[in-house]
C-alpha atoms as a PDB file:
ATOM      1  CA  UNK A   1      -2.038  -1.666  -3.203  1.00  0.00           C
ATOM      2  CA  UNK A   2      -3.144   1.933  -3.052  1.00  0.00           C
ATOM      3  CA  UNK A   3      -0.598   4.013  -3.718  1.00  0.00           C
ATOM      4  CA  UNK A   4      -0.433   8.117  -3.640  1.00  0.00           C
ATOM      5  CA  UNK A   5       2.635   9.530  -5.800  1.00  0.00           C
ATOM      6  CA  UNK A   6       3.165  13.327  -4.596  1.00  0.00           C
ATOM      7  CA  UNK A   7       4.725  15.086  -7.652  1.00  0.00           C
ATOM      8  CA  UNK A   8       3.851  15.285 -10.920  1.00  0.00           C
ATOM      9  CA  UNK A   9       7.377  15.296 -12.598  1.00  0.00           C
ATOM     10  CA  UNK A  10       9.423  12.254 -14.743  1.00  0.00           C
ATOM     11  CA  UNK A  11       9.520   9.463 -11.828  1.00  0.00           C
ATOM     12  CA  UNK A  12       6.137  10.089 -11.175  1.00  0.00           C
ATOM     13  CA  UNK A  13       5.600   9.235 -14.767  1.00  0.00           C
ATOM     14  CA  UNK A  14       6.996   6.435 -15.287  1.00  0.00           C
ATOM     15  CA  UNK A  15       6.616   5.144 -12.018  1.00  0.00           C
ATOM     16  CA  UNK A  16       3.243   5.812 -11.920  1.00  0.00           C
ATOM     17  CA  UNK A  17       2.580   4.138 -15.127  1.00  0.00           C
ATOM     18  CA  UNK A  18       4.771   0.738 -14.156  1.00  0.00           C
ATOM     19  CA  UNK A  19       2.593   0.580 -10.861  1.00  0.00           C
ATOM     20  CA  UNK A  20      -1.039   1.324 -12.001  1.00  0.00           C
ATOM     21  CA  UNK A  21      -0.167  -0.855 -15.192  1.00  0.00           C
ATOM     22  CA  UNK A  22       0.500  -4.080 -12.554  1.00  0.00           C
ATOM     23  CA  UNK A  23      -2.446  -3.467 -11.396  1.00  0.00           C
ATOM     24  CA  UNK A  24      -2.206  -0.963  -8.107  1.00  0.00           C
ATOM     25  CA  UNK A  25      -4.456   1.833  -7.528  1.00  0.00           C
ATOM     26  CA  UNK A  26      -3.027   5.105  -7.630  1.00  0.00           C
ATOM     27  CA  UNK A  27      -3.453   8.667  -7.085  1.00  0.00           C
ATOM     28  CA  UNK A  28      -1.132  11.738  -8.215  1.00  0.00           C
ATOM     29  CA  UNK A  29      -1.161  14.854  -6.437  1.00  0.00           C
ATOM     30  CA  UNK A  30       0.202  18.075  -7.079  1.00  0.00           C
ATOM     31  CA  UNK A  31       0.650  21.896  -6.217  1.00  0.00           C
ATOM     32  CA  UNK A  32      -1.215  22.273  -9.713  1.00  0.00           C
ATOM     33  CA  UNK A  33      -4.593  20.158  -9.967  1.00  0.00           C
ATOM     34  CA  UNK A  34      -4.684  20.276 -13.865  1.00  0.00           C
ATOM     35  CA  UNK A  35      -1.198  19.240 -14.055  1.00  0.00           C
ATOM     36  CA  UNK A  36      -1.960  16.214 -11.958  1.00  0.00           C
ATOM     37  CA  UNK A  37      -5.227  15.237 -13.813  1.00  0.00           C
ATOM     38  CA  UNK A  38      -3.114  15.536 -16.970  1.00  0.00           C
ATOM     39  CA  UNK A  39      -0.555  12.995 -15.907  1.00  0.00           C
ATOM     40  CA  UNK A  40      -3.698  11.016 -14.111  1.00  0.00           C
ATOM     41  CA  UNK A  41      -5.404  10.304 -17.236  1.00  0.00           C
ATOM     42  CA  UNK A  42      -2.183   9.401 -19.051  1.00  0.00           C
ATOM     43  CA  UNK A  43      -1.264   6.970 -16.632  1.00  0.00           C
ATOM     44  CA  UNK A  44      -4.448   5.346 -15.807  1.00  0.00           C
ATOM     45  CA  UNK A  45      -4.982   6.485 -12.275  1.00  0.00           C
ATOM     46  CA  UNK A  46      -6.560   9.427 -10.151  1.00  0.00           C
ATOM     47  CA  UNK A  47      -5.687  13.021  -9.054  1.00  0.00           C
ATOM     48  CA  UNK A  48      -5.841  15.231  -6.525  1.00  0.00           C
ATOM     49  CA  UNK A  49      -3.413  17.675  -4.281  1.00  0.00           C
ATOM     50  CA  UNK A  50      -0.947  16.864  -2.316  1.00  0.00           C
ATOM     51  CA  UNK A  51      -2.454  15.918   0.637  1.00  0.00           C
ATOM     52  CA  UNK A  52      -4.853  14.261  -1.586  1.00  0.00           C
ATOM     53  CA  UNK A  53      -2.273  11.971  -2.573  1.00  0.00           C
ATOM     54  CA  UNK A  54      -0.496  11.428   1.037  1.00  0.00           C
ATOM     55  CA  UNK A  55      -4.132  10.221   2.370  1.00  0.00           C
ATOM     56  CA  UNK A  56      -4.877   7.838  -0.583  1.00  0.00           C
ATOM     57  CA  UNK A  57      -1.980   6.025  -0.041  1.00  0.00           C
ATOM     58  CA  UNK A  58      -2.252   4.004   2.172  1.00  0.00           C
ATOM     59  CA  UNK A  59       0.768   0.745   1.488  1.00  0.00           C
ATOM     60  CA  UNK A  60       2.366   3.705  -0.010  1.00  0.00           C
ATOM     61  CA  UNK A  61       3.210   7.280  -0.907  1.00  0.00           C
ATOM     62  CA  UNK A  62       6.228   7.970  -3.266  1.00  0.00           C
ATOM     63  CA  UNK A  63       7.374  11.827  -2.416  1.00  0.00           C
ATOM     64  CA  UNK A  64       8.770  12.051  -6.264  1.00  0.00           C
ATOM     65  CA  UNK A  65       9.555  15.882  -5.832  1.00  0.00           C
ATOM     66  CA  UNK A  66      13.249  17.594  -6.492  1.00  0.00           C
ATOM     67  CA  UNK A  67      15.596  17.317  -3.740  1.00  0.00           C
ATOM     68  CA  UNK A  68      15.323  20.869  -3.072  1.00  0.00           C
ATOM     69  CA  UNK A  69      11.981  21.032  -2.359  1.00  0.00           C
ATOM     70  CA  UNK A  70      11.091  17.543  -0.480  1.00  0.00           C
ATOM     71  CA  UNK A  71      11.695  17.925   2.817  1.00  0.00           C
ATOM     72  CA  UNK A  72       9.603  21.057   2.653  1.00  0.00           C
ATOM     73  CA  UNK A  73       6.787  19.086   1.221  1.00  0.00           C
ATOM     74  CA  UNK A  74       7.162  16.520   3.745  1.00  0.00           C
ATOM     75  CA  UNK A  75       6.874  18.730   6.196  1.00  0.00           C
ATOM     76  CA  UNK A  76       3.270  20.283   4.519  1.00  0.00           C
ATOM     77  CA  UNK A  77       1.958  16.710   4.203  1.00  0.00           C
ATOM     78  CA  UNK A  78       1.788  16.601   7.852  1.00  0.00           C
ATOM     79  CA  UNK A  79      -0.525  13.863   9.809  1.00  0.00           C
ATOM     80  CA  UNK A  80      -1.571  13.194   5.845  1.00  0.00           C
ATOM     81  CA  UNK A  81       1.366  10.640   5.956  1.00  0.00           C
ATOM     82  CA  UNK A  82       1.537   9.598   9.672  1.00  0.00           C
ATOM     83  CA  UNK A  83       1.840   5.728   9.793  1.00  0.00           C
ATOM     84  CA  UNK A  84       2.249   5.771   6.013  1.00  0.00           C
ATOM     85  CA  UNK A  85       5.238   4.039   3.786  1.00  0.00           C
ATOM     86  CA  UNK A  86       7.189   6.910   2.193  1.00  0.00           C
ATOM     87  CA  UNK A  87       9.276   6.748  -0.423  1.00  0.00           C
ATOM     88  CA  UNK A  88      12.098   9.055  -1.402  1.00  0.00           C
ATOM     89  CA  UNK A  89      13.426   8.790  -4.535  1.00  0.00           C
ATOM     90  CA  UNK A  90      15.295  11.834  -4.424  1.00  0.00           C
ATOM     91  CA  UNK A  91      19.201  12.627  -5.151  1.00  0.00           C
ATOM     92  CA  UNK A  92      20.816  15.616  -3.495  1.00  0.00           C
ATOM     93  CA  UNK A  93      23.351  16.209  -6.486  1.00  0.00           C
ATOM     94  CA  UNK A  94      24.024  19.172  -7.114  1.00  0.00           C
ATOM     95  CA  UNK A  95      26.028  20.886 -10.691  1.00  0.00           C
ATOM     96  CA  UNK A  96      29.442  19.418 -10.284  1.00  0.00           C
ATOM     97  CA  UNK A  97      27.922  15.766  -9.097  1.00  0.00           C
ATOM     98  CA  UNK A  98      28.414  17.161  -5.806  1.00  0.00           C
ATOM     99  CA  UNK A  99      26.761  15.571  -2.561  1.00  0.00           C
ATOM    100  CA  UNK A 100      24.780  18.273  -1.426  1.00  0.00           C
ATOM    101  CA  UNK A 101      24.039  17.211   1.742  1.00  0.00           C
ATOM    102  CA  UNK A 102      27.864  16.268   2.159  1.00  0.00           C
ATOM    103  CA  UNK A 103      28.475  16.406   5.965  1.00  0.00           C
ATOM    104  CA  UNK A 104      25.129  16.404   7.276  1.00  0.00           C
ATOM    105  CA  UNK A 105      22.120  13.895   7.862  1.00  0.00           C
ATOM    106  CA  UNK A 106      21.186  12.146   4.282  1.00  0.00           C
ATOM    107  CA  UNK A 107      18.373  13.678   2.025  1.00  0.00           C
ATOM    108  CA  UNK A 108      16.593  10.578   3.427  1.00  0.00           C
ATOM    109  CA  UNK A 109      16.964  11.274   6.893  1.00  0.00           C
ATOM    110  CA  UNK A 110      15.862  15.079   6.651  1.00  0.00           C
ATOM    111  CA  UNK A 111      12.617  13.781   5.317  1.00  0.00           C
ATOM    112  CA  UNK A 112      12.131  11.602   7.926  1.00  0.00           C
ATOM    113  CA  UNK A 113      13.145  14.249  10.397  1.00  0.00           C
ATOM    114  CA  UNK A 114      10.474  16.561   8.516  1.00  0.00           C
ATOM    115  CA  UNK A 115       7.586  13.782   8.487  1.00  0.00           C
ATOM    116  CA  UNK A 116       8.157  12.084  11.777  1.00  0.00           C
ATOM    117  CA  UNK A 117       5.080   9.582  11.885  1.00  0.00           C
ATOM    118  CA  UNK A 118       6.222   8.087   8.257  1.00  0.00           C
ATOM    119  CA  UNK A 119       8.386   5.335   7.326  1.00  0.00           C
ATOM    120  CA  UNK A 120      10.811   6.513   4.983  1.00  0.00           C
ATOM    121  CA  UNK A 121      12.480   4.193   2.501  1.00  0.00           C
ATOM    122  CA  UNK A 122      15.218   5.133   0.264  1.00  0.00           C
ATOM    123  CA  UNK A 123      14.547   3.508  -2.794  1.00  0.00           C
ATOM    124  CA  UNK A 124      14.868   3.901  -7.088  1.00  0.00           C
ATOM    125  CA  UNK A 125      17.374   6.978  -6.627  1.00  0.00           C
ATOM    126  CA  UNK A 126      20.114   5.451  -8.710  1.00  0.00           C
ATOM    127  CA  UNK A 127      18.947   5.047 -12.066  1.00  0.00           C
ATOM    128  CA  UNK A 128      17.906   7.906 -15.157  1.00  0.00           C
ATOM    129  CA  UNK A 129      13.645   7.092 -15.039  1.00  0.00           C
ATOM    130  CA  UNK A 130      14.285   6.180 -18.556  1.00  0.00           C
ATOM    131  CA  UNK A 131      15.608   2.665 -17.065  1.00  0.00           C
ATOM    132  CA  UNK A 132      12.272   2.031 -14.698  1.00  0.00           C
ATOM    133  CA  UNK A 133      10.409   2.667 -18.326  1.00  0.00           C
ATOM    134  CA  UNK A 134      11.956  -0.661 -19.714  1.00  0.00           C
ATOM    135  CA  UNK A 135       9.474  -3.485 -19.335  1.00  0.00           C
ATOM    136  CA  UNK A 136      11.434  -5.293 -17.744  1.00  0.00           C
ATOM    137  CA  UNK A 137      14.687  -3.625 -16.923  1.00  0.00           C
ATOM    138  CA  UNK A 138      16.915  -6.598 -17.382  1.00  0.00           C
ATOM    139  CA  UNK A 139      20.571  -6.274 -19.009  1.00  0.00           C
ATOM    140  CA  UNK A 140      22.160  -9.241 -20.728  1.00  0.00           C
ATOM    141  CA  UNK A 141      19.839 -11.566 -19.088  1.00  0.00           C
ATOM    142  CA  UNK A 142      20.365  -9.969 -15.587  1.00  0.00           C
ATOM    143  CA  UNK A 143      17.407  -7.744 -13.988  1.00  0.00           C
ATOM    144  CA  UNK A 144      18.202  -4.325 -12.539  1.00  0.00           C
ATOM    145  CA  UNK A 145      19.057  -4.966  -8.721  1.00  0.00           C
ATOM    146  CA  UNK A 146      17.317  -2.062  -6.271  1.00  0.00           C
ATOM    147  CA  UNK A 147      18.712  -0.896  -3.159  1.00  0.00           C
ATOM    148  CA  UNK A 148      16.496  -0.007   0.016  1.00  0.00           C
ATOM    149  CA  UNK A 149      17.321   1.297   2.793  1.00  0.00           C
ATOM    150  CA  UNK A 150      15.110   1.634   6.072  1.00  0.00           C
ATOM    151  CA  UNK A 151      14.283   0.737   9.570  1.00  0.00           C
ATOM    152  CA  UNK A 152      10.437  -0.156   8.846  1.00  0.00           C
ATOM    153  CA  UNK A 153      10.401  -4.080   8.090  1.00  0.00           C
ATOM    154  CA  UNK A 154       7.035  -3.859   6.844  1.00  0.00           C
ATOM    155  CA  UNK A 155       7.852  -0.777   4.888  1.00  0.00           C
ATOM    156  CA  UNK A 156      10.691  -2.236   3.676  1.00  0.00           C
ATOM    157  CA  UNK A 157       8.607  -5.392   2.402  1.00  0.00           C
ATOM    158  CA  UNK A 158       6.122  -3.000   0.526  1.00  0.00           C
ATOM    159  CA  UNK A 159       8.740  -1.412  -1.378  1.00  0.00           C
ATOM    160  CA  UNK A 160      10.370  -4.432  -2.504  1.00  0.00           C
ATOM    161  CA  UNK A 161       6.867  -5.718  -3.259  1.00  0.00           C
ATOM    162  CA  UNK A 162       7.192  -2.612  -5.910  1.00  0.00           C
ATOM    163  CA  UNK A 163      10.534  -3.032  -6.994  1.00  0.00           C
ATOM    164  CA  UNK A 164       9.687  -6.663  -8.182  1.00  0.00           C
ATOM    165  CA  UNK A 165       6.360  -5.342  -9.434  1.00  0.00           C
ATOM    166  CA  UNK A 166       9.064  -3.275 -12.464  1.00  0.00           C
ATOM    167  CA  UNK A 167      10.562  -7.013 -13.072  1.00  0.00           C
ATOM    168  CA  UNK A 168      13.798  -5.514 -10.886  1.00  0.00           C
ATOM    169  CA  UNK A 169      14.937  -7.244  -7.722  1.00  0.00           C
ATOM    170  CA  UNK A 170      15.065  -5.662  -4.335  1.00  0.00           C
ATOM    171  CA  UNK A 171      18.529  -5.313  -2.514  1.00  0.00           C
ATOM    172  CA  UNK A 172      18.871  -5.085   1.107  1.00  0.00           C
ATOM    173  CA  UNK A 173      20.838  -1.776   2.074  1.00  0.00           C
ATOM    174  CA  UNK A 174      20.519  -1.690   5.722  1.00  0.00           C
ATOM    175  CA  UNK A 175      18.802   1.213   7.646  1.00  0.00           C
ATOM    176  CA  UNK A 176      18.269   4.338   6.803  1.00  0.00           C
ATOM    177  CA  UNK A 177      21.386   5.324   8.203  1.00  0.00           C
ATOM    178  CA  UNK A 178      22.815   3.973   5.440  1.00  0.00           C
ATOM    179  CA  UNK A 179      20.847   6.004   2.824  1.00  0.00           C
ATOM    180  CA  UNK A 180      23.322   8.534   2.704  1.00  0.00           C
ATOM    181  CA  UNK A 181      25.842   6.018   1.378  1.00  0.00           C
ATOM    182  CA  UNK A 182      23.205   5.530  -1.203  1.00  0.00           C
ATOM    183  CA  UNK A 183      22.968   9.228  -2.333  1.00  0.00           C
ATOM    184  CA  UNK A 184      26.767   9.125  -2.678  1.00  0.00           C
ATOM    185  CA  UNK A 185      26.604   6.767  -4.545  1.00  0.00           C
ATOM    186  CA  UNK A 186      24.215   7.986  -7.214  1.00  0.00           C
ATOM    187  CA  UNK A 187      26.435  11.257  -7.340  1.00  0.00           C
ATOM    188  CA  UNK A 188      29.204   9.047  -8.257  1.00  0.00           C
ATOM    189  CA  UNK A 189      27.832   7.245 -10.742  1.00  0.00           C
ATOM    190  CA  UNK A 190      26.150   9.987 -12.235  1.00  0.00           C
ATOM    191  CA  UNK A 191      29.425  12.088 -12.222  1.00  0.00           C
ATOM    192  CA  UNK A 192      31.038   8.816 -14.849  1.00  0.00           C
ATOM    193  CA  UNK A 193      28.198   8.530 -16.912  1.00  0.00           C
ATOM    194  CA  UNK A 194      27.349  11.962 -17.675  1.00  0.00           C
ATOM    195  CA  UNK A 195      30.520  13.629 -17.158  1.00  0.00           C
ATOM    196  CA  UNK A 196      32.866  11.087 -18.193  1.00  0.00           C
ATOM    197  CA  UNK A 197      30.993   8.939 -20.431  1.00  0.00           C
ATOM    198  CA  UNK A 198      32.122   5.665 -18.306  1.00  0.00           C
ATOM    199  CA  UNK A 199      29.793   2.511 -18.207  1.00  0.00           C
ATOM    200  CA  UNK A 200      30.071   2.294 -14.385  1.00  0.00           C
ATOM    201  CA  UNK A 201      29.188  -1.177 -14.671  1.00  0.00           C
ATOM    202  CA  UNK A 202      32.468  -1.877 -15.546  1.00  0.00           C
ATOM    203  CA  UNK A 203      34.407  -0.648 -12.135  1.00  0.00           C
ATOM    204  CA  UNK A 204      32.759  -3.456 -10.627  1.00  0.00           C
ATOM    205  CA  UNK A 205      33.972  -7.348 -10.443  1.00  0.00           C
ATOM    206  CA  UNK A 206      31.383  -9.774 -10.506  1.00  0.00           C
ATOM    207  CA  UNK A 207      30.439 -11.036  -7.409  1.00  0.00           C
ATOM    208  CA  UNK A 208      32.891 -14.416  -7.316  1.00  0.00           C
ATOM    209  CA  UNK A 209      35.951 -11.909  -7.990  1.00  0.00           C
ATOM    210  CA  UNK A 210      34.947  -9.435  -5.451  1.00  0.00           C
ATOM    211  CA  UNK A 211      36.830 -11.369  -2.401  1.00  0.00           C
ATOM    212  CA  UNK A 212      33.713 -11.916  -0.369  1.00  0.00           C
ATOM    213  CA  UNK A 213      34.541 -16.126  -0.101  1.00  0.00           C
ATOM    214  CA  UNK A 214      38.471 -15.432   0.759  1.00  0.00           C
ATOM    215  CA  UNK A 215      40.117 -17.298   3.063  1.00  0.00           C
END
């Protein structure tokens, strides 16, 4: 696939380096070029601006910005990402693990509403990018399970396409409605593990306790 990764920060890191290492062509853009060369030539891929990065990819552009900025760089990327698969991997949590966008249309959804001809998926928001480092990320014998959320089909099938391509397997979530159930959801788990120390894991049953087969 060629895939454009707008940011320059941690996800587009180790993101970056999971996807070109698999074998996928990609090209990092960023406000500043010699930033994005930098992390280019560490990861094994190309660089460019912004817009560089929204035209290049073309199965798929990953907006790996901060929250507060991404709908705002949506916006800039402009016809650079119409028809494109966009990803948001971005968590409105703000100091407190609160929801920012509590109330309102999903961090998800305001990108979509600020990038109109894209197909926004909701995807790898849920885990510290220290996890999408591992190689695989599997836990006692288990690998990592990835929600997506989105009303694209195809979309959807490209990003699971690079979910599995990190040795994780993709979860359906529904539409992208539902992507604001997913940012709430990140905010409460990171609220137990970094402000309570809890393994989160652990407020789940597995799935044959969990009363789905009850009569």
């Amino acid at each position: 696939m060629r895939i454009g990764i707008v940011g320059t920060g941690t996800m587009a890191r180790v993101l970056g380096t999971r996807w070109s290492r698999a074998g996928h062509d990609v090209l990092v853009g960023g406000r500043d070029v010699e930033r994005a060369a930098a992390l280019a030539e560490r990861i094994g891929a190309r660089a460019g601006t912004l817009r560089d990065a929204a035209r290049y990819g073309r199965d798929a552009v990953l907006l790996a910005v901060p929250y507060a900025a991404a709908a705002g760089v949506a916006a800039g990327l402009g016809d650079a990402v119409r028809g494109r698969t966009l990803i948001d991997c971005t968590n409105p949590v703000v100091a407190g693990f609160v929801l920012e966008t509590a109330g309102g249309p999903s961090a998800a959804e305001r990108i979509a509403a600020a990038a109109p001809g894209a197909s926004v998926v909701k995807a790898f928001n849920l885990c510290h990018e220290s996890v999408w480092g591992l190689t695989p990320p599997v836990f006692d014998g288990r690998p990592l399970a990835v929600p997506v959320c989105g009303d694209d089909e195809v979309a959807l099938e490209t990003v699971r396409g690079l979910v599995r391509d990190l040795g994780c397997v993709p979860v359906n979530g529904g539409g992208l409605h539902r992507a604001g159930l997913l940012e709430a959801t990140a905010a409460f788990l990171i609220g137990l593990w970094v402000g309570e120390g809890v393994d989160a894991q652990a407020i789940a049953p597995p799935l044959e306790y969990a009363g789905v087969h009850a009569s």
